[in-house]
C-alpha atoms as a PDB file:
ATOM      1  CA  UNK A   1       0.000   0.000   0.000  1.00  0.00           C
ATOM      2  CA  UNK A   2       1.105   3.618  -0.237  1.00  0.00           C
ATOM      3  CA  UNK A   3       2.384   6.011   2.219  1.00  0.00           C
ATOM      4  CA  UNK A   4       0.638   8.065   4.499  1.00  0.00           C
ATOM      5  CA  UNK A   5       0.673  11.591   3.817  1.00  0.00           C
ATOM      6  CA  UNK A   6       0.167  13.687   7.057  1.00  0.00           C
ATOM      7  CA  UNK A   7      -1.553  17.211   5.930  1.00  0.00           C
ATOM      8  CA  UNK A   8      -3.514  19.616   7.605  1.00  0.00           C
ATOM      9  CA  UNK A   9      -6.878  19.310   9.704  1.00  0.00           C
ATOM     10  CA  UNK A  10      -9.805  19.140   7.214  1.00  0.00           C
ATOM     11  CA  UNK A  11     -12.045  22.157   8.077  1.00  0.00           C
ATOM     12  CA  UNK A  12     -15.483  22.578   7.551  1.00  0.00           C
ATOM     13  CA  UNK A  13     -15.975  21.961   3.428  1.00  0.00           C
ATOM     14  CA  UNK A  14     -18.184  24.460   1.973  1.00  0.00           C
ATOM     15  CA  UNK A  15     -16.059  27.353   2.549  1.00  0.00           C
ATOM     16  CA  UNK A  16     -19.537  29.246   2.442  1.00  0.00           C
ATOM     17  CA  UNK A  17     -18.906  29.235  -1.679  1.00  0.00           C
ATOM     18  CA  UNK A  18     -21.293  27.093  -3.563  1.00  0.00           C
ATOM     19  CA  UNK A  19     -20.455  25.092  -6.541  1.00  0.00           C
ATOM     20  CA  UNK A  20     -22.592  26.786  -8.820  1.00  0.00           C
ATOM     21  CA  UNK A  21     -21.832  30.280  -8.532  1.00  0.00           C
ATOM     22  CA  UNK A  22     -17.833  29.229  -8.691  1.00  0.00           C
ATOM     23  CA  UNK A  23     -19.288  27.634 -11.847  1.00  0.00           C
ATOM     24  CA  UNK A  24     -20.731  30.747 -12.915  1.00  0.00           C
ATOM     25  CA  UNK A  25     -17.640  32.537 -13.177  1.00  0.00           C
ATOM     26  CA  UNK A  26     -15.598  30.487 -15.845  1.00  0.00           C
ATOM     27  CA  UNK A  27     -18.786  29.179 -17.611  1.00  0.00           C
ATOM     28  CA  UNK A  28     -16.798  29.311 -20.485  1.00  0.00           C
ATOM     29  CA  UNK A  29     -14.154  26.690 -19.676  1.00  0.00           C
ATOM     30  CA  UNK A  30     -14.651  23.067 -18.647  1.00  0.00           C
ATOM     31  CA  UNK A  31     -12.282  22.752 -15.644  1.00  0.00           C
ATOM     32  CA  UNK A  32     -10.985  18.749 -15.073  1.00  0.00           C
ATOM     33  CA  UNK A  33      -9.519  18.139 -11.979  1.00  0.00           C
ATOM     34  CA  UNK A  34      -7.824  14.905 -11.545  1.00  0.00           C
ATOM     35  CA  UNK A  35      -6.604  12.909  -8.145  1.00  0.00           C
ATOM     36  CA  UNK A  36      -3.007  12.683  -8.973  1.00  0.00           C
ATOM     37  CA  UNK A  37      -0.235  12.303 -11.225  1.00  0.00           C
ATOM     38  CA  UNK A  38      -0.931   9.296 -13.371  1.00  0.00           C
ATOM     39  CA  UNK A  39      -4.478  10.481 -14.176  1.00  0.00           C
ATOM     40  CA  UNK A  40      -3.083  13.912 -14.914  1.00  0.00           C
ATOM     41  CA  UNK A  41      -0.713  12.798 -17.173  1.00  0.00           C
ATOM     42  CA  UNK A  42      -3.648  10.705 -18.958  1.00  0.00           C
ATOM     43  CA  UNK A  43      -6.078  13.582 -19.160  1.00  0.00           C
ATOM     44  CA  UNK A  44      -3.450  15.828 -20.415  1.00  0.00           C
ATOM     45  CA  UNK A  45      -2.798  13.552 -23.296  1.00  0.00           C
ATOM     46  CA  UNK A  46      -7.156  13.627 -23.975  1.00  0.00           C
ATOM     47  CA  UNK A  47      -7.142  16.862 -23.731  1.00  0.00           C
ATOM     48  CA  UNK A  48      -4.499  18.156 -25.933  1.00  0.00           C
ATOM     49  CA  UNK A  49      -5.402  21.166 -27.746  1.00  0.00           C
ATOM     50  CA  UNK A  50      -8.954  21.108 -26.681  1.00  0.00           C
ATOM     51  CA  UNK A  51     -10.206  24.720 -26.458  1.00  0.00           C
ATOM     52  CA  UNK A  52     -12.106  25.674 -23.296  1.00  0.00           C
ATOM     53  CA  UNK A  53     -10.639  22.437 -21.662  1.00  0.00           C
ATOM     54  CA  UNK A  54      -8.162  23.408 -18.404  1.00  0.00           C
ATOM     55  CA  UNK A  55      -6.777  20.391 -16.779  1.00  0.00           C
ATOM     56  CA  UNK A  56      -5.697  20.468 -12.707  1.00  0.00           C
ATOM     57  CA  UNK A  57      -3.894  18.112 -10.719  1.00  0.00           C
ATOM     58  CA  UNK A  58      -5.359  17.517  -6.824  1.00  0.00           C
ATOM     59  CA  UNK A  59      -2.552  16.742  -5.130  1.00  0.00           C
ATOM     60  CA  UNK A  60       1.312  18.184  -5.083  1.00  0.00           C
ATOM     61  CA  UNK A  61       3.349  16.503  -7.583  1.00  0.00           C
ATOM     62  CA  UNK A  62       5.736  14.163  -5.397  1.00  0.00           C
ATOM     63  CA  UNK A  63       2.648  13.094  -3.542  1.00  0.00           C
ATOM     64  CA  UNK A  64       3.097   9.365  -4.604  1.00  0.00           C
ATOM     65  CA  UNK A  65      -0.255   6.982  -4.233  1.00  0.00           C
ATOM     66  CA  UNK A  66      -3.452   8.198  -2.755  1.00  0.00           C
ATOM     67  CA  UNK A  67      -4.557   5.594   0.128  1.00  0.00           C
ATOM     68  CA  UNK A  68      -4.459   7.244   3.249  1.00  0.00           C
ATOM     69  CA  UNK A  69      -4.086  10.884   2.091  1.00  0.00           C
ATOM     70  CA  UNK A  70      -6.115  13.733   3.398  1.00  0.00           C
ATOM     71  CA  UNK A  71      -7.819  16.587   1.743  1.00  0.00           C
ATOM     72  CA  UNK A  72      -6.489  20.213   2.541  1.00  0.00           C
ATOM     73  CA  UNK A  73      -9.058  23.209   2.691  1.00  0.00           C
ATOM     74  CA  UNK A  74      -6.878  24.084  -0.710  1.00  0.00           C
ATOM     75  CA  UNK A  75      -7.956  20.893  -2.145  1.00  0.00           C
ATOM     76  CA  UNK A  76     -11.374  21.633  -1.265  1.00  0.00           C
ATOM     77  CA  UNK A  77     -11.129  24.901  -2.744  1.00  0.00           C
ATOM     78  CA  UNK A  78     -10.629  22.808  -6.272  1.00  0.00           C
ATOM     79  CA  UNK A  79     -13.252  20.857  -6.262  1.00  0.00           C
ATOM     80  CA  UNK A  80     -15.862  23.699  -5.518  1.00  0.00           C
ATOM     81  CA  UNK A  81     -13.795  24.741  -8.832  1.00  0.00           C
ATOM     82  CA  UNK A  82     -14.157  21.932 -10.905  1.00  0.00           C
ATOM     83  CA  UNK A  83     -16.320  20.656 -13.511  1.00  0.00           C
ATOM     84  CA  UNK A  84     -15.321  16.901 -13.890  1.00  0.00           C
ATOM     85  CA  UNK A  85     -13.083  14.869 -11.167  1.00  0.00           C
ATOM     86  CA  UNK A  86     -10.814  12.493 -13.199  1.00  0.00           C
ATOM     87  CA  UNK A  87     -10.027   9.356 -10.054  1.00  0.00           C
ATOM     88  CA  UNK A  88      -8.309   6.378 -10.655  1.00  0.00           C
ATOM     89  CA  UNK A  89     -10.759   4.454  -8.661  1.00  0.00           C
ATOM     90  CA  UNK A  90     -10.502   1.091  -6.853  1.00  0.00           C
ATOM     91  CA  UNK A  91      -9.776   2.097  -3.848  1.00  0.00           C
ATOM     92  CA  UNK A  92      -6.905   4.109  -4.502  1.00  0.00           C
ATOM     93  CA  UNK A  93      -8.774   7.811  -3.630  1.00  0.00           C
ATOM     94  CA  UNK A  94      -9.532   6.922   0.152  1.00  0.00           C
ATOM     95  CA  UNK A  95     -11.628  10.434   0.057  1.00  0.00           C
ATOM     96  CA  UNK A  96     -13.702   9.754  -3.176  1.00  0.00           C
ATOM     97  CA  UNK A  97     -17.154   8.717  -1.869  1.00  0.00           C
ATOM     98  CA  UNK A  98     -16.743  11.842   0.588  1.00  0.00           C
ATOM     99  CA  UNK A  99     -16.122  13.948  -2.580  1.00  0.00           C
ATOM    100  CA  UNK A 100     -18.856  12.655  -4.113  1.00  0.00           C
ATOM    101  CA  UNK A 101     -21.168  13.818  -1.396  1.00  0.00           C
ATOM    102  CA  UNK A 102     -19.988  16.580  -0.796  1.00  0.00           C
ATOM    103  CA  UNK A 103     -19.748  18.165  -4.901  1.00  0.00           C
ATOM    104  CA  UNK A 104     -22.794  16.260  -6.325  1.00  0.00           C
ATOM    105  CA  UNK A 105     -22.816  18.667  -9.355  1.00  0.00           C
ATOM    106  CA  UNK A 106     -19.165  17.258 -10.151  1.00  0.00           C
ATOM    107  CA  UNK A 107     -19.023  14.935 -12.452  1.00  0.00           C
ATOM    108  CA  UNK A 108     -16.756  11.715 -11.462  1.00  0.00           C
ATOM    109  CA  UNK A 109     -14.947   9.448 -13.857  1.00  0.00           C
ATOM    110  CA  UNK A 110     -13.378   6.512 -12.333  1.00  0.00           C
ATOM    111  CA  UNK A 111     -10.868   5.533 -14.952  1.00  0.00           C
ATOM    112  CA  UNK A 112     -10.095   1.824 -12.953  1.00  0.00           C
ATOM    113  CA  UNK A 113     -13.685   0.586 -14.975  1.00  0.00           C
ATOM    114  CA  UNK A 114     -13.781  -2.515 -16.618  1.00  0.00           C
ATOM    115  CA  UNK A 115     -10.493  -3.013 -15.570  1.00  0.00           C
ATOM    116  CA  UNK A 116      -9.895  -6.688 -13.759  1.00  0.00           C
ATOM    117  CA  UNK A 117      -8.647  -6.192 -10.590  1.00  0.00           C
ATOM    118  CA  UNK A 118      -5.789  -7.949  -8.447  1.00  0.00           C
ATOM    119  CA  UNK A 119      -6.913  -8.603  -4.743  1.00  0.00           C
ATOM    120  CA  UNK A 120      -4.891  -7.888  -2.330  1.00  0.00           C
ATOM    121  CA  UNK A 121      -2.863  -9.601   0.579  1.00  0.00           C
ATOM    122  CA  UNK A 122      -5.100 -10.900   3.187  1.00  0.00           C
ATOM    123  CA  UNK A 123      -7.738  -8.759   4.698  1.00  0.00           C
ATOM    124  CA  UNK A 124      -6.280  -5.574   2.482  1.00  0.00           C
ATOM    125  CA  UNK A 125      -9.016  -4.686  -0.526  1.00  0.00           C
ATOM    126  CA  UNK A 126      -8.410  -4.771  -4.484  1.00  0.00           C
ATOM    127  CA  UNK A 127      -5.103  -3.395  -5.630  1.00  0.00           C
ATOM    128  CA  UNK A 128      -5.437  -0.208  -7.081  1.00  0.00           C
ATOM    129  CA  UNK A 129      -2.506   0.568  -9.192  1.00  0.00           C
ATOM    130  CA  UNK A 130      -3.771  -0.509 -12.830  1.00  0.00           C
ATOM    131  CA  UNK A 131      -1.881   2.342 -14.339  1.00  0.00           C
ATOM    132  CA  UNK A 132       0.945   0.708 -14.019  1.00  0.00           C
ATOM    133  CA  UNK A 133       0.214  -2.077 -16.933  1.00  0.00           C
ATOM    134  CA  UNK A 134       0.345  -0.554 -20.372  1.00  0.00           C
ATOM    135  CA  UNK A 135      -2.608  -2.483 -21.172  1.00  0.00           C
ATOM    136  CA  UNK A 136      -4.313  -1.139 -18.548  1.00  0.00           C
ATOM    137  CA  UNK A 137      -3.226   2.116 -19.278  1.00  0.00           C
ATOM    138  CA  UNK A 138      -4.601   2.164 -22.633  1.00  0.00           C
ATOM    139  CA  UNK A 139      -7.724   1.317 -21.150  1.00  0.00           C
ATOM    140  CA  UNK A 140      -7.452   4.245 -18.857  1.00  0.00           C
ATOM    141  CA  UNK A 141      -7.038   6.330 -21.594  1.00  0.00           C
ATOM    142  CA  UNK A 142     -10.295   5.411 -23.697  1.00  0.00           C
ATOM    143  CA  UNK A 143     -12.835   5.425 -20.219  1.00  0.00           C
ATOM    144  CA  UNK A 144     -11.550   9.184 -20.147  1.00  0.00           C
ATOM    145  CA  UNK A 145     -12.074   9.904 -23.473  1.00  0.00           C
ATOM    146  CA  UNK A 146     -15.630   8.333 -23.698  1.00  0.00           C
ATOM    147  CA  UNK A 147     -16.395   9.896 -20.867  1.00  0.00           C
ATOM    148  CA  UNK A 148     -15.181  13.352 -22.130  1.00  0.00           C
ATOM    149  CA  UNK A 149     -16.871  13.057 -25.506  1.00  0.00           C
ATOM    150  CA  UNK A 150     -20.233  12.257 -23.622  1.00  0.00           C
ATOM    151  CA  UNK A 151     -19.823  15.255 -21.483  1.00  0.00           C
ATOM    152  CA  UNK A 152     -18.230  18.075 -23.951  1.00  0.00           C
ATOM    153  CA  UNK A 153     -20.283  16.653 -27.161  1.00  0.00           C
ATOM    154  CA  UNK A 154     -18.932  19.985 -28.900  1.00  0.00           C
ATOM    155  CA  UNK A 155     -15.091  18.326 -29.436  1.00  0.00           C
ATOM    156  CA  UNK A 156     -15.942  14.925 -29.459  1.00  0.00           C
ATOM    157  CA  UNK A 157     -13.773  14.758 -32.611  1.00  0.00           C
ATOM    158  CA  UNK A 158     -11.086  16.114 -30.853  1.00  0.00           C
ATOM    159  CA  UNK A 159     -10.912  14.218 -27.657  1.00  0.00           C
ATOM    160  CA  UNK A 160     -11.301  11.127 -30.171  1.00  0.00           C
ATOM    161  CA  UNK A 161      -7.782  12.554 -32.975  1.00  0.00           C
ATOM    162  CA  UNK A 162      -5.878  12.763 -29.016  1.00  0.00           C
ATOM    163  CA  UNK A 163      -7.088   9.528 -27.778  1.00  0.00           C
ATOM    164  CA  UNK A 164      -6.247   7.944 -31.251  1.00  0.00           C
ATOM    165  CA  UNK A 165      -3.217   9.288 -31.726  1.00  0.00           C
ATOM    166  CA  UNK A 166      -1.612   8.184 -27.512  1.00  0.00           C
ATOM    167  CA  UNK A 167      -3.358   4.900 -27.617  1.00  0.00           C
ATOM    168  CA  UNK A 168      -1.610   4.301 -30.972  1.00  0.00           C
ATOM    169  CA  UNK A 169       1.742   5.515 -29.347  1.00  0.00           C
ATOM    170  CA  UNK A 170       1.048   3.431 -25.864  1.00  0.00           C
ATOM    171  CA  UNK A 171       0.408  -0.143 -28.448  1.00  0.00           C
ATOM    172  CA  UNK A 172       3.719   0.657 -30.540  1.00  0.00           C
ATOM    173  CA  UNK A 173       5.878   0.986 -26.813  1.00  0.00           C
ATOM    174  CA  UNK A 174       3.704  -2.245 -25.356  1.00  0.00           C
ATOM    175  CA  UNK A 175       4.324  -4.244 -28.222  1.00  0.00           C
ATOM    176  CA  UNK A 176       8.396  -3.459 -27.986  1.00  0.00           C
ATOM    177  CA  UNK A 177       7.835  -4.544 -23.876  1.00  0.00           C
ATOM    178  CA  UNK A 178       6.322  -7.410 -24.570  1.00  0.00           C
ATOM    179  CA  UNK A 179       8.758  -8.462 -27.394  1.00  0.00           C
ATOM    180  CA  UNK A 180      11.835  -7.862 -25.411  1.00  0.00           C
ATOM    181  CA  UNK A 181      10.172  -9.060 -21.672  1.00  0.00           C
ATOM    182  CA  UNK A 182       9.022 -12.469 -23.674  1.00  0.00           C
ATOM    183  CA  UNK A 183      12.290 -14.345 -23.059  1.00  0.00           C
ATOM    184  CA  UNK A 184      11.926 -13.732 -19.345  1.00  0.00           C
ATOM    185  CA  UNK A 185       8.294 -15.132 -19.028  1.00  0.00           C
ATOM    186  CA  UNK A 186       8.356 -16.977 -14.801  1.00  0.00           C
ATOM    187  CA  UNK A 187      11.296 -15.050 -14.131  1.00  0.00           C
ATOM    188  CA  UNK A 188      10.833 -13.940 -10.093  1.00  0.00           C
ATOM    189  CA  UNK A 189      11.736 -10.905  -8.720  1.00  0.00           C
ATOM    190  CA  UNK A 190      10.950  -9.109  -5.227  1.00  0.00           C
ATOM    191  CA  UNK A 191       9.695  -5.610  -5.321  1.00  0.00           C
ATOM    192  CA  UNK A 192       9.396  -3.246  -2.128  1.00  0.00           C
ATOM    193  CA  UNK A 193       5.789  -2.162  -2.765  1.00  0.00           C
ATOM    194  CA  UNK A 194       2.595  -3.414  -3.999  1.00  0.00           C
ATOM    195  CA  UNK A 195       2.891  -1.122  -7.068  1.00  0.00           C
ATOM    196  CA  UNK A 196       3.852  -3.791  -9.864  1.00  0.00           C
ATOM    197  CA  UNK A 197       1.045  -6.727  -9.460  1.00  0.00           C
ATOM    198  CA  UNK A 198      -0.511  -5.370 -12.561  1.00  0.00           C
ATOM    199  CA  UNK A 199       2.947  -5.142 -14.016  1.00  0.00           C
ATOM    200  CA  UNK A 200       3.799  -8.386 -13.537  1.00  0.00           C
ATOM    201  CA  UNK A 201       0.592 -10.026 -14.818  1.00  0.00           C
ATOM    202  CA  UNK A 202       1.153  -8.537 -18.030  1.00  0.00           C
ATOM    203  CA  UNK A 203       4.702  -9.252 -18.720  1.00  0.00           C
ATOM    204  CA  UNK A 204       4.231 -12.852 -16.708  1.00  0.00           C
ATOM    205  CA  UNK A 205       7.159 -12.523 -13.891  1.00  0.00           C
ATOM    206  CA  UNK A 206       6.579 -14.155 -11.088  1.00  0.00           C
ATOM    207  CA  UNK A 207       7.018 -11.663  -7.911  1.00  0.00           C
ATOM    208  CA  UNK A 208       7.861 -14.014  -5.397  1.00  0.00           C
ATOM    209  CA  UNK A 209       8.061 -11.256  -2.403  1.00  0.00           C
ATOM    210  CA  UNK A 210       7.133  -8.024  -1.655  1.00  0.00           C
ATOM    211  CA  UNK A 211       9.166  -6.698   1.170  1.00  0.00           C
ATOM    212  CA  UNK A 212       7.394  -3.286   1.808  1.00  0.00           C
ATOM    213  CA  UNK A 213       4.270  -3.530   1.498  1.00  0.00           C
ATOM    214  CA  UNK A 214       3.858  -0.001   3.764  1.00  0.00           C
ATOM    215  CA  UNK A 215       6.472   2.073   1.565  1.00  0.00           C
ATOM    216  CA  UNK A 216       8.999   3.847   4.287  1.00  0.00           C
ATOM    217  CA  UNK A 217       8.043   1.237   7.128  1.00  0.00           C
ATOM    218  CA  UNK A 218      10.812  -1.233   7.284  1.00  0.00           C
ATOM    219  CA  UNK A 219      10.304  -4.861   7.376  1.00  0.00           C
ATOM    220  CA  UNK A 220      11.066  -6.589  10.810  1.00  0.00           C
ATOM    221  CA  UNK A 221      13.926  -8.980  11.500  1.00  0.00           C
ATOM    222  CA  UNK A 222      12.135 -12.135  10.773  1.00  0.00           C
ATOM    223  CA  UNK A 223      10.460 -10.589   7.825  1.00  0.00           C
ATOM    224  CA  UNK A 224      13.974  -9.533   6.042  1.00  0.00           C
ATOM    225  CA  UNK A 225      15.670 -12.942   7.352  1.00  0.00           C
ATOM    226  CA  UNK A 226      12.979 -15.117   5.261  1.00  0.00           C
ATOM    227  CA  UNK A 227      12.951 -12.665   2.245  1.00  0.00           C
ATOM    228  CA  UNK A 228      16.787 -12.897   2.378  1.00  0.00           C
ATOM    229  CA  UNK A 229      16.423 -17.110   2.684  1.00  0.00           C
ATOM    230  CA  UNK A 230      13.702 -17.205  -0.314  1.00  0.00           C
ATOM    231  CA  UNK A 231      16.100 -14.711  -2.487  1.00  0.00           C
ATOM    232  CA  UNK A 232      18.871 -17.633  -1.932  1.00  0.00           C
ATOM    233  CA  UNK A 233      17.353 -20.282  -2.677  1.00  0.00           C
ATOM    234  CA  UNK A 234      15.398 -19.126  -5.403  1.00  0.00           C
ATOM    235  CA  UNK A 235      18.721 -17.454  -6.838  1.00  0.00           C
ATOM    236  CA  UNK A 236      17.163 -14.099  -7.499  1.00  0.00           C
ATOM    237  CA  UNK A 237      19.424 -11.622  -8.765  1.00  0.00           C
ATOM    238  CA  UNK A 238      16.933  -8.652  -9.166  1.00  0.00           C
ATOM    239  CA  UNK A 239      15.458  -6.780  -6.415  1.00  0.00           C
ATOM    240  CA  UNK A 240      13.610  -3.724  -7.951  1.00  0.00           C
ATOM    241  CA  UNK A 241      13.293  -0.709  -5.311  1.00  0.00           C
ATOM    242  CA  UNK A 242      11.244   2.603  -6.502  1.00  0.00           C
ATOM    243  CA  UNK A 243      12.419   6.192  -6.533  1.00  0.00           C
ATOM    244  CA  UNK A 244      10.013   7.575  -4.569  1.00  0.00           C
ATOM    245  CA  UNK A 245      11.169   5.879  -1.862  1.00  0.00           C
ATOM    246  CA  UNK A 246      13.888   5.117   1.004  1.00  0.00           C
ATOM    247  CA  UNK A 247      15.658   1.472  -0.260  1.00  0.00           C
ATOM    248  CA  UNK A 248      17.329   0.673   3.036  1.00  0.00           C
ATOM    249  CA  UNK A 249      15.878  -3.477   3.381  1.00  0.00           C
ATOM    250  CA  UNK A 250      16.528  -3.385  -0.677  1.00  0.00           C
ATOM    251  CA  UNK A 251      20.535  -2.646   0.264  1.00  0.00           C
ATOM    252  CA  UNK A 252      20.374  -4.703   3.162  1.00  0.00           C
ATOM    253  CA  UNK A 253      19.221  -7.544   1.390  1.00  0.00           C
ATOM    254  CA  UNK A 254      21.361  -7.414  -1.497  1.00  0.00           C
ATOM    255  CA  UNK A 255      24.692  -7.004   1.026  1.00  0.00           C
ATOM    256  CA  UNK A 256      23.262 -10.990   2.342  1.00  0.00           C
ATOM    257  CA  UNK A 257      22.753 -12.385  -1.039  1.00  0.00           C
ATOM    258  CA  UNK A 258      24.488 -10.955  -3.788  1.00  0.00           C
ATOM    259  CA  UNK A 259      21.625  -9.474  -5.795  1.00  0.00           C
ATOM    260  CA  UNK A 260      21.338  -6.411  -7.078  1.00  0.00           C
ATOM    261  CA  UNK A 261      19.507  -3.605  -6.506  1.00  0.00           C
ATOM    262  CA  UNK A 262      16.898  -1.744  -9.575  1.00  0.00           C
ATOM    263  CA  UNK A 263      14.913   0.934  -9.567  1.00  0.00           C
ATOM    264  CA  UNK A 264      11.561   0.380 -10.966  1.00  0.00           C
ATOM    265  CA  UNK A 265       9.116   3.343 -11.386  1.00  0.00           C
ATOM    266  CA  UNK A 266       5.464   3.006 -10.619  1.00  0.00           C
ATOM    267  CA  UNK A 267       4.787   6.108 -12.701  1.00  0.00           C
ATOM    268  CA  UNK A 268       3.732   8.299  -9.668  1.00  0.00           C
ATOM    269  CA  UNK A 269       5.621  11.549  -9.777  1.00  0.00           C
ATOM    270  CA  UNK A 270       7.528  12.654 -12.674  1.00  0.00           C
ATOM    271  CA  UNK A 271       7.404  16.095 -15.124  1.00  0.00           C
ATOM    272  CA  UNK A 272       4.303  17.345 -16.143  1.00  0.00           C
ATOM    273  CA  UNK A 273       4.307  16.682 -19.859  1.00  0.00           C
ATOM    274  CA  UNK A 274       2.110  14.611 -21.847  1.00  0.00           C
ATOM    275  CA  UNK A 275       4.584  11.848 -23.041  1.00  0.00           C
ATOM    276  CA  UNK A 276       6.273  11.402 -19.415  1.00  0.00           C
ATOM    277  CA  UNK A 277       4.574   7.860 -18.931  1.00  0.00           C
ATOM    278  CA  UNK A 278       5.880   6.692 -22.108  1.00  0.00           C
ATOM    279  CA  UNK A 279       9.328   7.894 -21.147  1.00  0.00           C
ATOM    280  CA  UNK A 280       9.195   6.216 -17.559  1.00  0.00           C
ATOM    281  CA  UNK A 281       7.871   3.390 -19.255  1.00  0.00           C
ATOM    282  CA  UNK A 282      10.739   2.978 -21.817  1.00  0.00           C
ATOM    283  CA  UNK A 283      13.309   3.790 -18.762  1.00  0.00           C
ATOM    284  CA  UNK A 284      11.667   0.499 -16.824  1.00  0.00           C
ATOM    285  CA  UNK A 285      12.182  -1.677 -20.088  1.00  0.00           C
ATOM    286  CA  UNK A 286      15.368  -0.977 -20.068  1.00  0.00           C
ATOM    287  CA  UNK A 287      15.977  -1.729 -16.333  1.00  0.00           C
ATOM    288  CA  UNK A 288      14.424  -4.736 -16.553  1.00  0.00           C
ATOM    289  CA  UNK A 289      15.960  -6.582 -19.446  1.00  0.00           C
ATOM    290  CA  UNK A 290      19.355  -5.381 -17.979  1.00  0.00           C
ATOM    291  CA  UNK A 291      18.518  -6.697 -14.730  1.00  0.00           C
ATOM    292  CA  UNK A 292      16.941 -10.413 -15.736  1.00  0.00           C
ATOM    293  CA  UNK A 293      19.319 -11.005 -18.650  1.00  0.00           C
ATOM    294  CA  UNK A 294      21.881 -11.642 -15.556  1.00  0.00           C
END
């Protein structure tokens, strides 16, 4: 699961400003405002070009995954803004149904639909991070756009050219993955956070441990002894750690066993530009078939 971000106390969150005469004042612009970086990134790439359209992110950009973060009076402030809320949705925005009460004239689109989902470890619920499968990313990419064309009828054709023209670019970079991944099909790795499930499915490693599963709260002795005893026997020589994040265990256990240590990006924070998850996604290809041709 993802960090917990400590913010401010949530005050009181009508601010004595109703949504519709905010919406009065731009009535002339369709204002998206989506939950964090991923979905940002996504709606960017819909929205390219789009007159009228202004696109938002919620949350500051080295933020990281949603689960247990809490709403600012500033981030209330944008969604008595907003027109549309663009969430990734399975769990992953622990505020959502809150939101949804609270801004009933904002329109949601959950971009996790139709989307199978991976359950999670024991008593935890559905993992949420889809976006981090190319596949799943391309469907990401068309809920937003069907969504859009639905709501802003008036550049359907243009939401449809931008959607065309990144899904096309998204199936040219998954089909080079999934060429150069092939040869590694049941290869294991261990990963320090619950971020690559998806990931793996769609490539078909095998992750064999997840060391982390709280990103920043370090495993306990006995925990890190059997991860360290599995990575031996199982001769792994990849353990794939994530920028975002402190890799202390990930150092610790490659000093015990010899393997090396990879950083694997979940596609959480990065620059806001409209071909950054391609990028990110072209850096992890190349981690990977460095680090499991070894």
């Amino acid at each position: 699961m993802c960090f917990l971000i400590m913010l401010f106390t949530l005050l009181p969150l009508n601010h004595g400003l109703s949504y519709g005469e905010n919406n009065a004042r731009k009535k002339d612009t369709l204002r998206i405002l989506t939950s964090f970086y991923p979905m940002y990134i996504t709606a960017l790439n819909v929205t390219k070009n789009v007159p009228g359209v202004a696109v938002t992110n919620l949350t500051p950009p080295l933020t990281g995954c949603l689960h247990d973060y809490s709403l600012t009076t500033k981030d209330m402030k944008k969604f008595a803004d907003a027109d549309i809320f663009v969430a990734n949705g399975a769990g992953m925005e622990s505020f959502l149904d809150r939101i949804i009460k609270q801004y009933p004239a904002v329109k949601v689109i959950q971009l996790s639909r139709g989307i199978p989902l991976i359950k999670g470890t024991g008593d935890e619920g559905d993992n949420p991070h889809v976006w981090v499968s190319i596949s799943n990313a391309i469907i990401q990419v068309k809920n937003l756009s069907d969504a859009l064309r639905k709501i802003d009828p008036t550049h359907e054709i243009m939401y449809q050219k931008n959607t065309d023209e990144y899904v096309a670019q998204l199936e040219t970079l998954r089909r080079k993955m999934h060429t150069a991944l092939a040869p590694y099909k049941g290869k294991k790795i261990v990963t320090f956070h619950e971020a690559f499930p998806y990931f793996a499915r769609e490539f078909k490693l095998e992750i064999a441990a997840v060391v982390e599963r709280e990103p920043g709260s370090q495993p306990n002795a006995r925990e890190l002894a059997g991860t360290i005893e599995l990575v031996k026997r199982s001769k792994i020589k990849a353990l794939f750690a994530e920028p975002q994040y402190p890799a202390l265990a990930a150092r610790t256990i490659a000093r015990e066993t010899g393997a090396r240590v990879y950083i694997l990006n979940p596609v959480v924070t990065g620059p806001e530009q409209p071909d950054a998850y391609l990028r990110i996604m072209e850096k992890n290809l190349a981690t990977l078939t460095e680090a499991l041709k070894n």
